[in-house]
C-alpha atoms as a PDB file:
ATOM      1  CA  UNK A   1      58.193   3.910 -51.537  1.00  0.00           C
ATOM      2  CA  UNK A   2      59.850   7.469 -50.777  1.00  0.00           C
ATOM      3  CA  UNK A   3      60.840   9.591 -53.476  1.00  0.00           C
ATOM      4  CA  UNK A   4      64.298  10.329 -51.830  1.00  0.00           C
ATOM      5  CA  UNK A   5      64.679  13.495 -54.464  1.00  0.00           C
ATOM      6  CA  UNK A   6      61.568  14.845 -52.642  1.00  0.00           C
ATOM      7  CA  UNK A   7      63.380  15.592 -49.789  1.00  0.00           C
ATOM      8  CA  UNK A   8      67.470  15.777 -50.727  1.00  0.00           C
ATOM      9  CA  UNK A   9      69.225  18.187 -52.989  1.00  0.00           C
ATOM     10  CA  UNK A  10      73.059  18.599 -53.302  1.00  0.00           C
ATOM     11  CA  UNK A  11      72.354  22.228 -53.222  1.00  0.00           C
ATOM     12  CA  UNK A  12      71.317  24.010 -50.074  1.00  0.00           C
ATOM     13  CA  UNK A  13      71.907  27.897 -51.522  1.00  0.00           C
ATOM     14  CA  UNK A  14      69.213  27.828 -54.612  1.00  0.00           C
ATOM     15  CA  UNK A  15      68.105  31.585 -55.344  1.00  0.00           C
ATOM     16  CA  UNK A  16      65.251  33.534 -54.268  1.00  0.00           C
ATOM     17  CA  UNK A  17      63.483  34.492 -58.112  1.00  0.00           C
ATOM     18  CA  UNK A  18      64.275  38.264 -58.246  1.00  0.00           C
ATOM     19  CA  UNK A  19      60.602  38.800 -58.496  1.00  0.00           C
ATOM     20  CA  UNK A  20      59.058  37.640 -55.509  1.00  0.00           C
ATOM     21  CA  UNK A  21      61.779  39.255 -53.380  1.00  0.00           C
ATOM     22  CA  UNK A  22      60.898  42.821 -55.016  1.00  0.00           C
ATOM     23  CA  UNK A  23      57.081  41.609 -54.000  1.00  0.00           C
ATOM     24  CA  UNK A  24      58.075  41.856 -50.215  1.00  0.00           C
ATOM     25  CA  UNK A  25      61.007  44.053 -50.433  1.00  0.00           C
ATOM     26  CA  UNK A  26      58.581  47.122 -51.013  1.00  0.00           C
ATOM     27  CA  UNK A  27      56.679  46.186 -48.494  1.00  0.00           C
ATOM     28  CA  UNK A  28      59.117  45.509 -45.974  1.00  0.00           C
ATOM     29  CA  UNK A  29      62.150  47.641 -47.119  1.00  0.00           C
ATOM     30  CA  UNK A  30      64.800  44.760 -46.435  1.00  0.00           C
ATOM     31  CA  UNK A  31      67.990  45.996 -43.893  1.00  0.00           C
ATOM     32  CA  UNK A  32      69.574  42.043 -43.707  1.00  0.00           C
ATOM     33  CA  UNK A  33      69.618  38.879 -45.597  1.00  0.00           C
ATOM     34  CA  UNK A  34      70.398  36.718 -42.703  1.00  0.00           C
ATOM     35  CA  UNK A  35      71.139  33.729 -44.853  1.00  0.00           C
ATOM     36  CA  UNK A  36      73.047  33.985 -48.088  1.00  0.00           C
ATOM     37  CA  UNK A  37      76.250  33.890 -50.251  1.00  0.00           C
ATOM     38  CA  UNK A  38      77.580  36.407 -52.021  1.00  0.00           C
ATOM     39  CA  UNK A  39      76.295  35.433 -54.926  1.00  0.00           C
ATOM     40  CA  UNK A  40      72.688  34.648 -54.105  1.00  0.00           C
ATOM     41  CA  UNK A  41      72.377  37.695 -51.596  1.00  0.00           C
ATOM     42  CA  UNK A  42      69.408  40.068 -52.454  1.00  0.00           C
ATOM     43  CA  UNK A  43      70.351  42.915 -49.561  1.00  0.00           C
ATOM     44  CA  UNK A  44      73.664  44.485 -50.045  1.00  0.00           C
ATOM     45  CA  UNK A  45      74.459  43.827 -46.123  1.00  0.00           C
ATOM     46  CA  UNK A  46      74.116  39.573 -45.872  1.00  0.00           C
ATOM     47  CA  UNK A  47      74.901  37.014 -43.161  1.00  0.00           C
ATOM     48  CA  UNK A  48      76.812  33.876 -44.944  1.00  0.00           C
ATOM     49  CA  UNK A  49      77.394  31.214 -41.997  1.00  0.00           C
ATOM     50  CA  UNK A  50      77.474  33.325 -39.266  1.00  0.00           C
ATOM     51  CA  UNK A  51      73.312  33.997 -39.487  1.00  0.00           C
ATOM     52  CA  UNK A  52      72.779  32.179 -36.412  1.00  0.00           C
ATOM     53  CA  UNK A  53      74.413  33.693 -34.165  1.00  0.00           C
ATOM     54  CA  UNK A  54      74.798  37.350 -35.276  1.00  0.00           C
ATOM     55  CA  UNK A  55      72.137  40.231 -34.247  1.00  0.00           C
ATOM     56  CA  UNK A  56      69.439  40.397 -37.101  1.00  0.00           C
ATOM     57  CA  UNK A  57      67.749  44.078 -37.881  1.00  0.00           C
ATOM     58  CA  UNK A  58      64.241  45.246 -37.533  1.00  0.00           C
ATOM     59  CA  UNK A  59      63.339  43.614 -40.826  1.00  0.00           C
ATOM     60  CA  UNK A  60      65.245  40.399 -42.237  1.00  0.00           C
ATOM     61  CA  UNK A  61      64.955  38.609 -45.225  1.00  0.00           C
ATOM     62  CA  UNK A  62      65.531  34.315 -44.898  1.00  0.00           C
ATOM     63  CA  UNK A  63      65.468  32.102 -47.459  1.00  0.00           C
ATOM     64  CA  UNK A  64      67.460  28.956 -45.291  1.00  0.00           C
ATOM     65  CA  UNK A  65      68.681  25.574 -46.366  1.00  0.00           C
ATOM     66  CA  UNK A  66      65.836  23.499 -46.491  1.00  0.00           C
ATOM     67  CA  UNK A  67      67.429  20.673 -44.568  1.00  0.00           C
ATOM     68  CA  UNK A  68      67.624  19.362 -40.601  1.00  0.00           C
ATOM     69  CA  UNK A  69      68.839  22.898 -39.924  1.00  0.00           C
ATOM     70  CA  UNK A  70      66.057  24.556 -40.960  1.00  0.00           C
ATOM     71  CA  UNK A  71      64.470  24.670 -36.868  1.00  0.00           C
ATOM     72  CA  UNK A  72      67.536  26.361 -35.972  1.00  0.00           C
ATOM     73  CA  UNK A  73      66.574  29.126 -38.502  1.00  0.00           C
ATOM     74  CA  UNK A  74      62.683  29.567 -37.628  1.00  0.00           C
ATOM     75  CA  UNK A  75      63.629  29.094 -34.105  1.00  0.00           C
ATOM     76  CA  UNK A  76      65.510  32.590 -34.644  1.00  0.00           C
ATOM     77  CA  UNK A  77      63.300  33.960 -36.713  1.00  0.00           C
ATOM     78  CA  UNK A  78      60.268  33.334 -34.166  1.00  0.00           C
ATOM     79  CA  UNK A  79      62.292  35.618 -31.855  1.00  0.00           C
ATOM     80  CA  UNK A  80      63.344  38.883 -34.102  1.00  0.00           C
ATOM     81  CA  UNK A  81      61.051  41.783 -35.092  1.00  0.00           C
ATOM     82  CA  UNK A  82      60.168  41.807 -38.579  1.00  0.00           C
ATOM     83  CA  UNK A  83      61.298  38.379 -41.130  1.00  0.00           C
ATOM     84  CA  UNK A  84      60.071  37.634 -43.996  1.00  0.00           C
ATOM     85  CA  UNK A  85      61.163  33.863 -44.826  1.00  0.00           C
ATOM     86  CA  UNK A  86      60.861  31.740 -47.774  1.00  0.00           C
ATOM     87  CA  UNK A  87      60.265  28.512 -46.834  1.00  0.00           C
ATOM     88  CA  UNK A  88      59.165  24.878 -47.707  1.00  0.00           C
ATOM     89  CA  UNK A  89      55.444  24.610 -46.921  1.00  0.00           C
ATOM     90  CA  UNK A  90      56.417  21.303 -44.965  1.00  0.00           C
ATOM     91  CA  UNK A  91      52.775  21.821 -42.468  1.00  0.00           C
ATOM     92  CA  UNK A  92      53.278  18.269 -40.708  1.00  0.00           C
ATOM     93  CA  UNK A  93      56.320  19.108 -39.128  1.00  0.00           C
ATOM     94  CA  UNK A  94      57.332  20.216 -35.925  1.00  0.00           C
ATOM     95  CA  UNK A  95      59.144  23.158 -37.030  1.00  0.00           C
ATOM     96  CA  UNK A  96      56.195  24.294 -38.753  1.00  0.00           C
ATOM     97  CA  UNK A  97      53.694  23.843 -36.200  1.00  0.00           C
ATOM     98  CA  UNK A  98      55.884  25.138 -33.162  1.00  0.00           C
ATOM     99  CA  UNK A  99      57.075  28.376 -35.166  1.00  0.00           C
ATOM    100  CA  UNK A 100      55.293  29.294 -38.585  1.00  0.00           C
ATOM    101  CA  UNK A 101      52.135  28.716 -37.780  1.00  0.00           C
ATOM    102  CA  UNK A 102      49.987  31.827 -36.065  1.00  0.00           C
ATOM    103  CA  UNK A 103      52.354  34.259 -38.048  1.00  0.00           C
ATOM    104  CA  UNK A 104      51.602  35.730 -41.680  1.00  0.00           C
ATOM    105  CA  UNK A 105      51.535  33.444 -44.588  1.00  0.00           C
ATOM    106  CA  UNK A 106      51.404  33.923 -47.820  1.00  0.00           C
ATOM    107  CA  UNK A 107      50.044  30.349 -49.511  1.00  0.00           C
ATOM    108  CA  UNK A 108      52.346  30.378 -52.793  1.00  0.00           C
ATOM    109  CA  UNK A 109      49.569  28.433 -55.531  1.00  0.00           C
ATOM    110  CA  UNK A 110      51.736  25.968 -57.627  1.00  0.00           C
ATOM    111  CA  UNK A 111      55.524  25.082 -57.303  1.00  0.00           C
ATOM    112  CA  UNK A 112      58.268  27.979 -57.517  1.00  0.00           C
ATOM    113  CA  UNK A 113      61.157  27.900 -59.439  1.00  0.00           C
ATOM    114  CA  UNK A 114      64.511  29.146 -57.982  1.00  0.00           C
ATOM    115  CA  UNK A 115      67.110  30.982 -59.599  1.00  0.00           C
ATOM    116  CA  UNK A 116      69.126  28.482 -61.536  1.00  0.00           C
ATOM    117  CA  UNK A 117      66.978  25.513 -61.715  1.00  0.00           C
ATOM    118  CA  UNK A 118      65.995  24.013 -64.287  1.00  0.00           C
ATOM    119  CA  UNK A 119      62.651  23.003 -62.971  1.00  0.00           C
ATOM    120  CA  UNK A 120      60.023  23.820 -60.427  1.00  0.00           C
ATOM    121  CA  UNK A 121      61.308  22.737 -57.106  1.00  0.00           C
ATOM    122  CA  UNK A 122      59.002  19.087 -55.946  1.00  0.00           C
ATOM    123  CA  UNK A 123      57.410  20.597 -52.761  1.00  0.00           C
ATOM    124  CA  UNK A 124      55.031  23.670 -52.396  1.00  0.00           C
ATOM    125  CA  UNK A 125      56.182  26.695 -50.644  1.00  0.00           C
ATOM    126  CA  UNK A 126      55.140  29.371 -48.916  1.00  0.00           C
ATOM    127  CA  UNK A 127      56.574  32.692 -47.248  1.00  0.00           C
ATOM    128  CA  UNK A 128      56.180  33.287 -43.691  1.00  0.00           C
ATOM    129  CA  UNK A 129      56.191  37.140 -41.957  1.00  0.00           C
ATOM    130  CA  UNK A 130      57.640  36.189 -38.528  1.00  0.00           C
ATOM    131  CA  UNK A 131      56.789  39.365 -36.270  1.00  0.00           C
ATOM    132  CA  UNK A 132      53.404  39.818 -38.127  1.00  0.00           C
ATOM    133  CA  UNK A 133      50.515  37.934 -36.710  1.00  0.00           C
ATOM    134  CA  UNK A 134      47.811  35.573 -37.774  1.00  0.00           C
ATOM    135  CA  UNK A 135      46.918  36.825 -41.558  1.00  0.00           C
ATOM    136  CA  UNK A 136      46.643  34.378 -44.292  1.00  0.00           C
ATOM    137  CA  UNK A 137      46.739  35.022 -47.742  1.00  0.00           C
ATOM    138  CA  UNK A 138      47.190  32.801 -51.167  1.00  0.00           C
ATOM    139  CA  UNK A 139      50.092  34.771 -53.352  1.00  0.00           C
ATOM    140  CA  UNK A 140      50.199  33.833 -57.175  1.00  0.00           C
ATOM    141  CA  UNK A 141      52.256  34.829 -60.152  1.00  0.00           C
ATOM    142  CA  UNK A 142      50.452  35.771 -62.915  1.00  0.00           C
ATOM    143  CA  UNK A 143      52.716  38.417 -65.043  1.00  0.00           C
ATOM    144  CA  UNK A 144      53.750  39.650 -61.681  1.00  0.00           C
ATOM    145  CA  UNK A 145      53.300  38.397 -58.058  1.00  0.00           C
ATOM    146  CA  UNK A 146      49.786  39.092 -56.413  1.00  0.00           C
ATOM    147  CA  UNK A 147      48.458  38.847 -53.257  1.00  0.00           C
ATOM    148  CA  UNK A 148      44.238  38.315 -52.508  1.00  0.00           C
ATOM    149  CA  UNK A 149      43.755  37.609 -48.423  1.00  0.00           C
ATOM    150  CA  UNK A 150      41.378  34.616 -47.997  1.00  0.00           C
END
């Protein structure tokens, strides 16, 4: 039988954790946050509902809801420069295997806990770089968040 908490949540804005953002935002020196709410943003200039269908910068930072909508986001991300997405590490789905897959990704080892949860989330994740090609790598926090390429 399906666990239906698996795959629902009454939440679709749950945090980014301050620290893994700072991981890529040195890296990639954030200009948008194409999918946010004020209170959850982590680039001063942020996209709320209008992410979609506004123009995204030369290196975007997505962190989508997880739900049936989530195509529409890698769908846009699959056609933009530089983004750097957090998402779901859902590998048997269409979305997934049409748009993450051949770009970056950074394998996150265990379960990550959002910002305001009170546990890890049920499903592994993982954070794609749309724009960067073909590079794998398994990303880990032990005091801080590392990176080792496989």
């Amino acid at each position: 039988m399906l666990n239906k908490g698996l795959y629902t949540s009454n939440k679709k804005d749950w945090e980014t954790p301050d620290d893994l953002f700072q991981f890529f935002n040195q890296k990639y020196k954030f200009q948008l946050d194409v999918c946010a709410t004020h209170a959850n943003r982590k680039v001063r200039i942020y996209y709320n509902n209008s992410g979609l269908i506004g123009p995204w910068t030369d290196s975007n930072w997505m962190n989508p809801p997880y739900g049936r909508e989530i195509i529409e986001w890698v769908a846009k991300a699959s056609e933009n420069p530089i983004t750097v997405a957090l998402l779901p590490a859902r590998t048997d789905t269409k979305w997934f295997q049409d748009y993450v897959l051949g770009n970056t990704i950074y394998w996150i080892r265990g379960r990550l806990k959002f910002v305001g949860a009170n546990n890890s989330a049920p499903f592994p994740s993982c954070v794609v770089v749309f724009g960067e090609k073909g590079k794998q790598y398994k990303l880990q926090k032990d005091i801080t968040w590392s990176a080792k390429s496989f």
